[in-house]
Protein backbone atom coordinates (compact mmCIF):
# COMPACT_ATOMS: atom_id res chain seq x y z
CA UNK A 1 64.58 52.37 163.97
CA UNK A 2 61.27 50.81 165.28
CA UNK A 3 59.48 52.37 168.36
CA UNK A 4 60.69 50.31 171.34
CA UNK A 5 57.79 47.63 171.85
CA UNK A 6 56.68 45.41 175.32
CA UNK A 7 58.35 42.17 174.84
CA UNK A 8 56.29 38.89 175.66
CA UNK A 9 56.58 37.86 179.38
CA UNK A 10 58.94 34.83 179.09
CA UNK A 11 62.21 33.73 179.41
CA UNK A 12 64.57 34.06 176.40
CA UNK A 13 64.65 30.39 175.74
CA UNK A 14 64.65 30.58 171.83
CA UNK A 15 67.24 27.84 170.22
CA UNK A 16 70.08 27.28 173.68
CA UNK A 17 70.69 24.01 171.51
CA UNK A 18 72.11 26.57 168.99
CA UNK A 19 74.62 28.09 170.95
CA UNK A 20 76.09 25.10 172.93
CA UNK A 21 76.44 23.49 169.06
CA UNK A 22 77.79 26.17 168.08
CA UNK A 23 80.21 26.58 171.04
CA UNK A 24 81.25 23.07 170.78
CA UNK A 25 82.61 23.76 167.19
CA UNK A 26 84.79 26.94 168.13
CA UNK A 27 88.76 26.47 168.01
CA UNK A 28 89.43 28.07 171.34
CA UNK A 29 92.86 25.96 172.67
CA UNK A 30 93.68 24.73 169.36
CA UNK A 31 97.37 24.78 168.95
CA UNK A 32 100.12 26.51 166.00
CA UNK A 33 98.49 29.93 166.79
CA UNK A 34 100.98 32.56 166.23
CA UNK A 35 103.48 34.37 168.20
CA UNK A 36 101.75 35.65 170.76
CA UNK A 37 101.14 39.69 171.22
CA UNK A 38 103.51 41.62 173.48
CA UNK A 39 102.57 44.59 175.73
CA UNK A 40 103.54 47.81 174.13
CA UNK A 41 102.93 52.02 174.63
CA UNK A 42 100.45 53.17 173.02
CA UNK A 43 100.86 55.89 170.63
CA UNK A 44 98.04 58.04 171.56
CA UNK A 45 98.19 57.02 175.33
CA UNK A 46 101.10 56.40 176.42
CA UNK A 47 100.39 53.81 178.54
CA UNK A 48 100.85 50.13 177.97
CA UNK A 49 98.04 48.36 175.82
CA UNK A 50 96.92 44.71 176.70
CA UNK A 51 97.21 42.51 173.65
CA UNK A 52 94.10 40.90 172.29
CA UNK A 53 96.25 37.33 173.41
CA UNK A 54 95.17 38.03 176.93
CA UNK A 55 92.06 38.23 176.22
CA UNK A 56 92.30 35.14 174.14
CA UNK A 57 93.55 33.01 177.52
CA UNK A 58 90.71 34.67 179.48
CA UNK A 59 88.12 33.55 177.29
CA UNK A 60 89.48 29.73 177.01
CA UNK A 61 89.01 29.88 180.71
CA UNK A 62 85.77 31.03 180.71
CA UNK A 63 87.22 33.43 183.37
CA UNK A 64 83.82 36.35 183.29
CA UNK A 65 85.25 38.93 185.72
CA UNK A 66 88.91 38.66 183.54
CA UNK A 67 87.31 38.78 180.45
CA UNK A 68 85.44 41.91 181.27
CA UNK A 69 88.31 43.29 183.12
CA UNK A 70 90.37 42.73 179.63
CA UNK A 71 87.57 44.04 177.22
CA UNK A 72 87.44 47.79 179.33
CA UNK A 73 91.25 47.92 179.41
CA UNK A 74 91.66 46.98 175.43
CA UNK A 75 88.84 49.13 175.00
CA UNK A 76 85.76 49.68 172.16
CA UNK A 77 88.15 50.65 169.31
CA UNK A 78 90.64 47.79 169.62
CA UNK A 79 88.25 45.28 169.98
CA UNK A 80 86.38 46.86 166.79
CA UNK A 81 89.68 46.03 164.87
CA UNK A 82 90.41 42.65 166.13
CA UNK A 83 86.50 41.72 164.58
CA UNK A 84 88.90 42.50 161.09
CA UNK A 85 91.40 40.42 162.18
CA UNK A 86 92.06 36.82 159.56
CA UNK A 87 92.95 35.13 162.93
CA UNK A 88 89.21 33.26 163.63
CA UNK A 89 90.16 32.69 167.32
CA UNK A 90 91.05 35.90 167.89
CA UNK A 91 87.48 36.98 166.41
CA UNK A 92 85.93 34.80 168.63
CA UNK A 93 87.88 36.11 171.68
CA UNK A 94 87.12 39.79 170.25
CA UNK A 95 83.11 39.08 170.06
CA UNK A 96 82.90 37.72 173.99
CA UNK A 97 85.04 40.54 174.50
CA UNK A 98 82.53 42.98 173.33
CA UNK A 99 79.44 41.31 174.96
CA UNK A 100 81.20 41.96 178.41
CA UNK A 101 81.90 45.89 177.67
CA UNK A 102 79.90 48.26 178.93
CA UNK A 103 78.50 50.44 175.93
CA UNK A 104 78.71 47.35 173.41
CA UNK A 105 75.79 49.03 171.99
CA UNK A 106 78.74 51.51 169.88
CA UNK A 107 79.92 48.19 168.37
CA UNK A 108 76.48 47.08 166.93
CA UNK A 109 77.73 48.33 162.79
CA UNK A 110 81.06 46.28 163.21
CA UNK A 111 79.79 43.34 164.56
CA UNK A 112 76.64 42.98 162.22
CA UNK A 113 79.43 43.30 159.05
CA UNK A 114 80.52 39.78 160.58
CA UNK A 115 77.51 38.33 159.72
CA UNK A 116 77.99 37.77 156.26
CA UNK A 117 81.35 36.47 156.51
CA UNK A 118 82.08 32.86 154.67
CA UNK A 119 83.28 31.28 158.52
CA UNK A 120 79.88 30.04 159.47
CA UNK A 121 81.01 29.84 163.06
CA UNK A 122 81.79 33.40 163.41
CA UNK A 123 78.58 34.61 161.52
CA UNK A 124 76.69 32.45 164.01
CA UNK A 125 78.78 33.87 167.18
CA UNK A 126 78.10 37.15 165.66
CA UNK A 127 74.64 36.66 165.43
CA UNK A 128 74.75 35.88 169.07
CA UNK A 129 76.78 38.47 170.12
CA UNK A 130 74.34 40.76 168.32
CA UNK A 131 70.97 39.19 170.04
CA UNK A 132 73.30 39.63 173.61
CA UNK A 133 73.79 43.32 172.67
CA UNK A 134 70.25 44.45 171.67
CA UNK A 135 68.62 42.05 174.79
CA UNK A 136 69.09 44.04 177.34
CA UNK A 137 69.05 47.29 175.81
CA UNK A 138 66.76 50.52 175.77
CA UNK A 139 65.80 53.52 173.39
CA UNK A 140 67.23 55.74 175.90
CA UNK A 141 70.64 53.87 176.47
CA UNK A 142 71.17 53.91 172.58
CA UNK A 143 70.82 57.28 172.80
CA UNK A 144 73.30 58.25 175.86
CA UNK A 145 76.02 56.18 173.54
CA UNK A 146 74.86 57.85 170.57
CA UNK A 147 73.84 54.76 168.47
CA UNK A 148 72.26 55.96 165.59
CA UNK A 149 69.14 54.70 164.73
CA UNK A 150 69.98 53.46 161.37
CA UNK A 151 72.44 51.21 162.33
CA UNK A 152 70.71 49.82 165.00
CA UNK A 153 67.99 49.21 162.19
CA UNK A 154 70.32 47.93 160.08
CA UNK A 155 71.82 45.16 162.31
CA UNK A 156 68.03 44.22 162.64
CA UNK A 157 67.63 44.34 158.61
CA UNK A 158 70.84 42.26 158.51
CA UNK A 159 69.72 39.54 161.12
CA UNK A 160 66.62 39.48 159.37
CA UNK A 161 67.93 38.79 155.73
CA UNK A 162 70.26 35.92 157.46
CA UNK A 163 67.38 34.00 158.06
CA UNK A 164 65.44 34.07 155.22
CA UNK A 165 68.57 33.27 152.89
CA UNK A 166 68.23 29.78 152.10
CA UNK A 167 71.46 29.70 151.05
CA UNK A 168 72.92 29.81 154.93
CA UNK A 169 73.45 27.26 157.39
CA UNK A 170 70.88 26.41 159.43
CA UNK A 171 73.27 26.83 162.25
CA UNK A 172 73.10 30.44 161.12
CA UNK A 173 70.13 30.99 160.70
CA UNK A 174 68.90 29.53 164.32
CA UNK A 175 71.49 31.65 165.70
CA UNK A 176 69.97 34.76 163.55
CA UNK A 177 66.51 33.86 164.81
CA UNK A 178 67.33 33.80 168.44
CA UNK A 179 68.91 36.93 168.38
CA UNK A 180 66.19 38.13 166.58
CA UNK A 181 63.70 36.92 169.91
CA UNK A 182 66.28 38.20 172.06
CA UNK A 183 66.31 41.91 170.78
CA UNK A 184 62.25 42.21 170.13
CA UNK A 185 62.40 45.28 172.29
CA UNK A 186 64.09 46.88 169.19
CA UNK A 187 63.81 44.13 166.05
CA UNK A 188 59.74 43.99 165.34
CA UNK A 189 59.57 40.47 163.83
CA UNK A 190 58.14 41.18 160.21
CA UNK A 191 54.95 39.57 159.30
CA UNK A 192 56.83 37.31 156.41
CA UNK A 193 58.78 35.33 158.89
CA UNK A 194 55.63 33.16 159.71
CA UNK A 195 56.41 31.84 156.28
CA UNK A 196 59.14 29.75 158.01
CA UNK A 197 56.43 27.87 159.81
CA UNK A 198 56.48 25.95 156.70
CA UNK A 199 60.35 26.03 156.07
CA UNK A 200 61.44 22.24 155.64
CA UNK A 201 63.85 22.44 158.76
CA UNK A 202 62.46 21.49 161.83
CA UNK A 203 64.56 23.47 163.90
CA UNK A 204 63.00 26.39 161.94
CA UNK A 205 60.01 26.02 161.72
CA UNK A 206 60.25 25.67 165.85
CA UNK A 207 62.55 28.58 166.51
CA UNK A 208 60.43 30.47 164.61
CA UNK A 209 57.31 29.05 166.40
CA UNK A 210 58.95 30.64 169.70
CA UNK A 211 60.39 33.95 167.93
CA UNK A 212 56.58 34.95 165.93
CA UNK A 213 54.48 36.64 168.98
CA UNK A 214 50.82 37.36 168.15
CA UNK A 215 50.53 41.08 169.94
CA UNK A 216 47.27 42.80 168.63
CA UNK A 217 45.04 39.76 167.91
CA UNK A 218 46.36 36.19 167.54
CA UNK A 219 47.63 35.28 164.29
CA UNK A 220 45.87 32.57 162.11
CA UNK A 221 47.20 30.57 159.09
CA UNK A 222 50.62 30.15 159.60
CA UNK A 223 50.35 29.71 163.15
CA UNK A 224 47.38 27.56 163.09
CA UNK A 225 49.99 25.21 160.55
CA UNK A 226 52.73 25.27 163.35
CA UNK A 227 50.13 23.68 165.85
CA UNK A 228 49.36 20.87 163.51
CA UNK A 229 53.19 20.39 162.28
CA UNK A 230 54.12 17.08 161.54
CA UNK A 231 57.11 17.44 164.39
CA UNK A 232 55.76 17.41 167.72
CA UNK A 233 58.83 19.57 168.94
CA UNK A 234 57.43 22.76 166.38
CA UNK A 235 54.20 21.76 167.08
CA UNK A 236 54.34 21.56 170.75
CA UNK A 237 55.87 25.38 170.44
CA UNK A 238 53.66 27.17 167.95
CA UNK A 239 50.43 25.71 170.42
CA UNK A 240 52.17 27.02 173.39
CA UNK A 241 53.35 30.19 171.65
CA UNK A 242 49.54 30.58 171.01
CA UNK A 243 48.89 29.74 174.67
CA UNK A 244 50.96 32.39 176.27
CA UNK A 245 49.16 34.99 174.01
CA UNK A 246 45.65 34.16 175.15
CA UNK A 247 47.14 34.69 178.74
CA UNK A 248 47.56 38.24 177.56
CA UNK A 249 45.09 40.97 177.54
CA UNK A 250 46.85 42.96 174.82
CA UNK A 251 46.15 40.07 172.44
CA UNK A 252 42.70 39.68 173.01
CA UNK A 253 40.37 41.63 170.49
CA UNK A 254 38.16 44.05 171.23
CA UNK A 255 33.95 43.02 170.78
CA UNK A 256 34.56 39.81 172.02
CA UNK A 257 35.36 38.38 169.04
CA UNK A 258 37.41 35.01 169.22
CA UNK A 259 39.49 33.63 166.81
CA UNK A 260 38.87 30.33 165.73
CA UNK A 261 42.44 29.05 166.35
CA UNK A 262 41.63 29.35 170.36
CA UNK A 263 39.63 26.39 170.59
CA UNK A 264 41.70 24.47 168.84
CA UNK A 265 44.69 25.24 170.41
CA UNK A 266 42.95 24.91 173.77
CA UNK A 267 41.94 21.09 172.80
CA UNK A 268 45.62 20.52 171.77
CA UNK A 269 46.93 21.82 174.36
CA UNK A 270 44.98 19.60 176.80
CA UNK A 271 46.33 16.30 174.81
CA UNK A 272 49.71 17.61 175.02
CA UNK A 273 50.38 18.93 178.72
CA UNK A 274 51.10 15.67 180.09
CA UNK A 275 52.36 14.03 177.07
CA UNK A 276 56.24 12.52 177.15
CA UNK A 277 57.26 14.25 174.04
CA UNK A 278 56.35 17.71 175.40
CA UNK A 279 59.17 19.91 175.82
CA UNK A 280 58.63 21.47 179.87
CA UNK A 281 58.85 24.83 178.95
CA UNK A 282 56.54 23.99 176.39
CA UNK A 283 54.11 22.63 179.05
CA UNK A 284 54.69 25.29 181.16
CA UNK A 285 53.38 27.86 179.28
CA UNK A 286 50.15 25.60 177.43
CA UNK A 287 48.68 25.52 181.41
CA UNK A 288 47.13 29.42 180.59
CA UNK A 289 45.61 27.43 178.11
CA UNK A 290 43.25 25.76 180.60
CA UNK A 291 39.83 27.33 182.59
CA UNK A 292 40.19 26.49 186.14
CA UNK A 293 36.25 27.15 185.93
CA UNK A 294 35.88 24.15 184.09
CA UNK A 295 36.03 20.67 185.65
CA UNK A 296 38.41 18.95 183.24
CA UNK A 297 41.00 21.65 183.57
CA UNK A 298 40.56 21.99 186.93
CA UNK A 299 40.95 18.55 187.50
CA UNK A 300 44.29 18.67 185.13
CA UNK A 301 45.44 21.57 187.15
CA UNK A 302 45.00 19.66 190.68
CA UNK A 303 47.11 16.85 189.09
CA UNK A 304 49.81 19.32 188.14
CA UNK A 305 49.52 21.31 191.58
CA UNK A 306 50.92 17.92 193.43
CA UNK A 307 54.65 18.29 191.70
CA UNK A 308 54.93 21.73 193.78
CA UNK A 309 58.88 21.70 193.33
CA UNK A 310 58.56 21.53 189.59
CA UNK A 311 57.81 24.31 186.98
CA UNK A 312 54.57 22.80 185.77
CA UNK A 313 53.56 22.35 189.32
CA UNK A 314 54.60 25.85 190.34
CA UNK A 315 52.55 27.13 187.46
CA UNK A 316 49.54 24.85 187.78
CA UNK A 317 49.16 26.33 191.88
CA UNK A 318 49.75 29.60 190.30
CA UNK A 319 46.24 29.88 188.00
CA UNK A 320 44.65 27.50 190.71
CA UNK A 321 45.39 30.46 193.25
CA UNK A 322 44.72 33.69 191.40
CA UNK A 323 41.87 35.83 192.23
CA UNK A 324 38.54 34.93 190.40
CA UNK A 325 38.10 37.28 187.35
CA UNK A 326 38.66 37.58 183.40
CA UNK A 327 41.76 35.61 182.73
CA UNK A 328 41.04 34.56 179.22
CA UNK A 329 39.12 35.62 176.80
């Protein structure tokens, strides 16, 4: 398993479109399931078991505190064997199950074998469900549940093979990819996904635009190509992926040196702040693009600094009121 590594300083934003698509194609309430589970004993102890059905009701309901009330009474190893189940909405109930149990890290090696499952819809929730589990957690919490580090780095191996195969849906794929931003603490993103800057998708080529974070020094090629994509939505993302880096010290290089991307992206980023087609979050984070020392930005910046009760305003007053110093390269 990788050494745990400082995520970027963002919000996990990467591909929400994904999972209410994906949500909106689930067959929670459908009708003709089968007869529904009845409490029993259980054999090892002896007290009654609550069927995976209630579960099921909770989750149509969207009812949080049941649902996790449900999941720790069914428990880790029943909910592991409902994943196995043939019944998809049971799956489905299983996987939001897990997500709400505490020590869901256990369940990472049966919920990645999901992922290659024909039933797009449940590889995608598993995806999620995988991206929801490795989010939160730490090196040291994987090892008070004694998660081996092989199968942790296999779930990320998995993930990453799902979106590289061509041969998947792209709904899979996005939903691979945003799991794979969500659990950077513990999936590195390899250096050949910034080939899918150039996949033909342009859902893609964006999520990947927000998943690929230059660390060390900013990358150029591929992510040079994502700023000059021929959809504004990727391109709007891969300049203010490149944005957000500048704003951080670990990703400038040492000597001074600058890449010649940062110009560019500067320039672009100055056209695109204000412009309609500009996602806000992608706005948002192309202001640590601009030099309040310099009278164009600053003059963008006091125009931003107006809309106080917005992001982009909230932002703008932000790098208008930090202390004078070194705050880009």
């Amino acid at each position: 398993m990788s050494e745990s590594w400082e995520s970027p300083v963002r919000s996990v934003r990467i591909l929400r479109v994904a999972s209410l698509v994906a949500l909106s194609v689930l067959a929670f309430g459908a009708p003709g399931r089968a007869a529904a589970e009845h409490r029993r004993v259980g054999a090892r102890t002896g007290m009654l078991e609550v069927p995976i059905d209630e579960l099921l009701t909770a989750v149509r309901r969207k009812d949080r505190a049941e649902i996790g009330r449900l999941a720790e009474r069914i428990g880790p190893a029943r909910l592991a064997e409902a994943l196995r189940r043939t019944d998809a909405q049971v799956v489905q109930a299983a996987l939001t199950g897990i997500v709400a149990l505490p020590g869901r890290a256990r369940l990472i090696g049966a919920v990645t074998e999901l992922l290659t499952v024909s039933d797009l819809t449940i590889a995608s929730a598993a995806a999620r469900t995988l991206g929801e589990i490795l989010a939160p957690v730490t090196l040291a919490e994987l090892e008070e549940w004694d998660v081996p580090g092989d199968l942790v780095s296999g779930a990320c191996s998995a993930l990453h093979t799902a979106v590289l195969l061509p041969s998947n849906s792209t709904l899979e794929r996005l939903a691979a990819l945003e799991a794979m931003g969500d659990g950077m603490a513990v999936c590195r993103p390899s250096p050949d996904l910034v080939g899918l800057l150039k996949d033909p998708t342009p859902s893609i080529r964006r999520a990947a635009a927000l998943v690929l974070r230059p660390q060390q020094r900013l990358a150029t090629g591929g992510f040079a190509a994502g700023t000059r994509d021929v959809d504004p939505s990727v391109a709007s993302a891969s300049v203010a992926a490149v944005c957000e880096a500048i704003a951080e010290p670990a990703a400038w290089p040492k000597g001074g040196v600058r890449e010649p991307i940062w110009d560019q992206t500067r320039q672009l980023a100055r056209q695109m702040i204000l412009a309609p087609a500009t996602p806000a979050d992608d706005a948002v984070e192309m202001l640590d693009c601009l030099d309040p020392t310099l009278a164009g930005d600053r003059q963008l910046l006091d125009g931003m600094r107006a809309h106080r009760r917005t992001p982009l305003g909230e932002r703008a007053a932000a790098i208008l009121d930090r202390p004078p110093g070194r705050t880009a390269p």
